[in-house]
N, C-alpha and C. Protein backbone atom coordinates (compact mmCIF):
# COMPACT_ATOMS: atom_id res chain seq x y z
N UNK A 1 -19.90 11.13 4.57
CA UNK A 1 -19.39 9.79 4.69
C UNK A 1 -17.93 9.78 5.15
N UNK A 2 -17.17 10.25 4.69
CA UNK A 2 -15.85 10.82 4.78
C UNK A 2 -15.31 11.15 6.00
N UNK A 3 -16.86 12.13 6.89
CA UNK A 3 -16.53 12.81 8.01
C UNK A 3 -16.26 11.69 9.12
N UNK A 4 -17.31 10.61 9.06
CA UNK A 4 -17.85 9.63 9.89
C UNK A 4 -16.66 8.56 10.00
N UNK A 5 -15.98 8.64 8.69
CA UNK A 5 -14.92 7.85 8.93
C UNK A 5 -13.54 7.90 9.54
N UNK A 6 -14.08 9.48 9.44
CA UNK A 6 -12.48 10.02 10.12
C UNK A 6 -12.86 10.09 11.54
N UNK A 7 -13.89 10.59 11.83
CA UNK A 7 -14.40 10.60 13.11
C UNK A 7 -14.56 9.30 13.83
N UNK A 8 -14.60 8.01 13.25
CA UNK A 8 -14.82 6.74 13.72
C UNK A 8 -13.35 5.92 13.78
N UNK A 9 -12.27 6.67 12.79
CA UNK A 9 -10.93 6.32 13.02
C UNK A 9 -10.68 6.88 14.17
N UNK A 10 -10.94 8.36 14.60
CA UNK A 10 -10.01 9.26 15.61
C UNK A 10 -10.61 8.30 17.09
N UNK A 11 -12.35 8.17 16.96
CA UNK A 11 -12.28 7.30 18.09
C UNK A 11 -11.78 5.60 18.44
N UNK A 12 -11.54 5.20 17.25
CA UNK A 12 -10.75 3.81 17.71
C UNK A 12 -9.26 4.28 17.85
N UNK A 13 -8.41 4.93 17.65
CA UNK A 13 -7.07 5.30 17.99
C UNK A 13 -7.16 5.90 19.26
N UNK A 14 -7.62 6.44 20.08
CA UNK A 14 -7.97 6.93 21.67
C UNK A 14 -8.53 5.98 22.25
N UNK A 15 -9.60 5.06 22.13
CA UNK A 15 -9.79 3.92 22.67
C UNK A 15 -8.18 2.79 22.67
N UNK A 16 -7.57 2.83 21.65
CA UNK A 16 -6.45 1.88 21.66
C UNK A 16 -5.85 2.39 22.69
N UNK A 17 -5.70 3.73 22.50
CA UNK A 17 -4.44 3.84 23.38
C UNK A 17 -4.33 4.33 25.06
N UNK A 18 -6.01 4.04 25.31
CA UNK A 18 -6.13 3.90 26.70
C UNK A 18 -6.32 2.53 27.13
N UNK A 19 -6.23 1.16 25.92
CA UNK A 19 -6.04 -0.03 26.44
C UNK A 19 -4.96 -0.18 26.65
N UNK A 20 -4.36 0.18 25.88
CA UNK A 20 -2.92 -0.19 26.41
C UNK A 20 -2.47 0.46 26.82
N UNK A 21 -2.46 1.51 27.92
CA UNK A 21 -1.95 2.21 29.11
C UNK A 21 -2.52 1.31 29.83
N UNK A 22 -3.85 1.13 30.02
CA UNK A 22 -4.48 0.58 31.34
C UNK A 22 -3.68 -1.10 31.32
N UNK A 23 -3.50 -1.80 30.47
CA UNK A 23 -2.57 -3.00 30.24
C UNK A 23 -1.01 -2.50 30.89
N UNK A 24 -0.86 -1.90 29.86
CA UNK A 24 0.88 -1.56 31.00
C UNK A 24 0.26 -1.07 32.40
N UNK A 25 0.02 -0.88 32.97
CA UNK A 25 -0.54 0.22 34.48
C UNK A 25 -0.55 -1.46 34.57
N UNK A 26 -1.50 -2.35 34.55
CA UNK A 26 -1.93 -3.86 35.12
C UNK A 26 -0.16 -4.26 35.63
N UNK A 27 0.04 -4.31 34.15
CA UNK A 27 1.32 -5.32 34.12
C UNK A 27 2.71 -4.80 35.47
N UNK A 28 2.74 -3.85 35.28
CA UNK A 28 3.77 -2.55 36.33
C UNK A 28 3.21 -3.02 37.82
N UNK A 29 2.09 -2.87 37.92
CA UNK A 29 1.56 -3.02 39.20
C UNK A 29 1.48 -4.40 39.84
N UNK A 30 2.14 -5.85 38.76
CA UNK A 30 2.64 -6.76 39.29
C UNK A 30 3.94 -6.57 40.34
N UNK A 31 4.13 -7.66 41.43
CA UNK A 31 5.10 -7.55 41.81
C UNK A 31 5.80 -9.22 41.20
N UNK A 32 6.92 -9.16 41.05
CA UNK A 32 7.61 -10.50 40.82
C UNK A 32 8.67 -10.74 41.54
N UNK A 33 9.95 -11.93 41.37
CA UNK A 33 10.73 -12.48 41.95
C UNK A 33 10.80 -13.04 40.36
N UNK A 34 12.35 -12.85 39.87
CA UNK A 34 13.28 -13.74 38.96
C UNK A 34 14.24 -14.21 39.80
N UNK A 35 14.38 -15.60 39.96
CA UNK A 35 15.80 -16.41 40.13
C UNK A 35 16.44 -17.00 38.99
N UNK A 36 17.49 -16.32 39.35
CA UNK A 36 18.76 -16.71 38.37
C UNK A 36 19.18 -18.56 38.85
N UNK A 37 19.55 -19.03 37.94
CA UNK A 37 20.49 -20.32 38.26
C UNK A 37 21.66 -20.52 37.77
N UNK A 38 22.99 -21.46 38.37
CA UNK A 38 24.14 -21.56 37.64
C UNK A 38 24.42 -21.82 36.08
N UNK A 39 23.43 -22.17 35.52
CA UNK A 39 23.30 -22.97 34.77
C UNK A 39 22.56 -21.69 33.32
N UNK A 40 22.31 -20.66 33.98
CA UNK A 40 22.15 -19.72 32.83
C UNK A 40 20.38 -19.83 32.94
N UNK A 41 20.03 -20.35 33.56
CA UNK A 41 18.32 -20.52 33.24
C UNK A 41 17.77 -19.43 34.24
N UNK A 42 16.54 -19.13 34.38
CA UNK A 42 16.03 -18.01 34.82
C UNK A 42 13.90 -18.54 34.98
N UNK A 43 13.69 -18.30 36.53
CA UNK A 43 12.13 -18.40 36.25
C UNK A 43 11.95 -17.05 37.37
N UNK A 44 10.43 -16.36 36.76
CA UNK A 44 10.15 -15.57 36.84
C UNK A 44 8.95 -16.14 37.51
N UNK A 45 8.56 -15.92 39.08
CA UNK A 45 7.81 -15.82 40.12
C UNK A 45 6.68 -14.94 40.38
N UNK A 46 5.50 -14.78 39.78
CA UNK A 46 4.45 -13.21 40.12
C UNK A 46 4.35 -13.48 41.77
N UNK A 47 3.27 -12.53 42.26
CA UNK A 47 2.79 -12.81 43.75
C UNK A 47 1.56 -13.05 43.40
N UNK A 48 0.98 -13.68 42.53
CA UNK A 48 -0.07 -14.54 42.52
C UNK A 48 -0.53 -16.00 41.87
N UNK A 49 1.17 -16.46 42.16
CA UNK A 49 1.01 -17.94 41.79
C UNK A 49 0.94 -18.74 42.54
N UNK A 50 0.95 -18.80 43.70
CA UNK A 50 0.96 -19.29 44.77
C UNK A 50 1.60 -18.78 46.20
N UNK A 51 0.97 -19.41 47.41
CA UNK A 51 1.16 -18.71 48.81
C UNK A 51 3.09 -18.71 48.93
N UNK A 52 3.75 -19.51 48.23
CA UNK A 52 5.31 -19.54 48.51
C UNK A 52 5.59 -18.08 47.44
N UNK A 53 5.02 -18.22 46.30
CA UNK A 53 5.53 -17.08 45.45
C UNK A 53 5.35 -15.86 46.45
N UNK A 54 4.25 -15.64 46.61
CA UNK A 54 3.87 -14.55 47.82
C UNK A 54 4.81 -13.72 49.03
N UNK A 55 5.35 -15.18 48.97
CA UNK A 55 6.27 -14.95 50.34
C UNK A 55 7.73 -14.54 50.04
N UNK A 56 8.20 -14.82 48.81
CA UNK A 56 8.90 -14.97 48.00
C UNK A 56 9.35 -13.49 47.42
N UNK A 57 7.81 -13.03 46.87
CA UNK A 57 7.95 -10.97 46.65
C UNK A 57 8.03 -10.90 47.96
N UNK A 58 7.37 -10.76 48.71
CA UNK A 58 7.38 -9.74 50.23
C UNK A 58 8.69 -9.72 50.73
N UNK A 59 9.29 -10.72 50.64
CA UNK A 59 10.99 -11.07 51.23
C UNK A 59 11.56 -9.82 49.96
N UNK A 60 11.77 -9.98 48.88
CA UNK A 60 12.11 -8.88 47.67
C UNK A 60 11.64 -7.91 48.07
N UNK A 61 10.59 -7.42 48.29
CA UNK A 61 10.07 -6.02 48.56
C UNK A 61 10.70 -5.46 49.37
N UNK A 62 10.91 -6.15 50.63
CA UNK A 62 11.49 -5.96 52.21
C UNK A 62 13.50 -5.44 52.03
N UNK A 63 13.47 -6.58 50.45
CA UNK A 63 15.27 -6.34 50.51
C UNK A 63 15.36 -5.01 49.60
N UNK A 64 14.67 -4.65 49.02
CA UNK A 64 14.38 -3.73 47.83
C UNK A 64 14.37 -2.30 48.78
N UNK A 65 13.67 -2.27 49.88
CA UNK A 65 13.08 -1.25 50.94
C UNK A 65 14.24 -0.85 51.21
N UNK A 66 15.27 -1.98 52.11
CA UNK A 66 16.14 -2.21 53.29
C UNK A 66 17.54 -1.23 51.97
N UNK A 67 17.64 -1.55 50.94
CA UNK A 67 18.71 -1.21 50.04
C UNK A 67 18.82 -0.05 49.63
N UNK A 68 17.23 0.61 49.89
CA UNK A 68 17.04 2.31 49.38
C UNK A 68 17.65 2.55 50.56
């Protein structure tokens, strides 16, 4: 009984912790755009909120490229 439980712990702790690699890997593999404003406020842009957001990373990507 004992064995089964340790053996049924060891496999939910390896299952956890390939969800959440594969979650961070998701999240990393976003691209975004944050604009700052005068005013101290801040919005954060993915490239899949819409066709302007889109355009929005690719311009970032391009200045990100141009700076290496």
């Amino acid at each position: 009984m004992a064995r089964g439980r340790f053996f049924f712990g060891f496999l939910l702790s390896i299952a956890s912790t390939l969800g959440i690699t594969w979650l961070l890997r998701q999240i990393r593999r976003q691209s975004r755009v944050e604009l700052y404003f005068d005013d101290g406020s801040m919005l954060a842009i993915n490239n899949k909120s819409s066709e302007l957001s889109q355009k929005l990373t690719a311009m970032g990507d391009e200045l990100v490229k141009k700076a290496l």
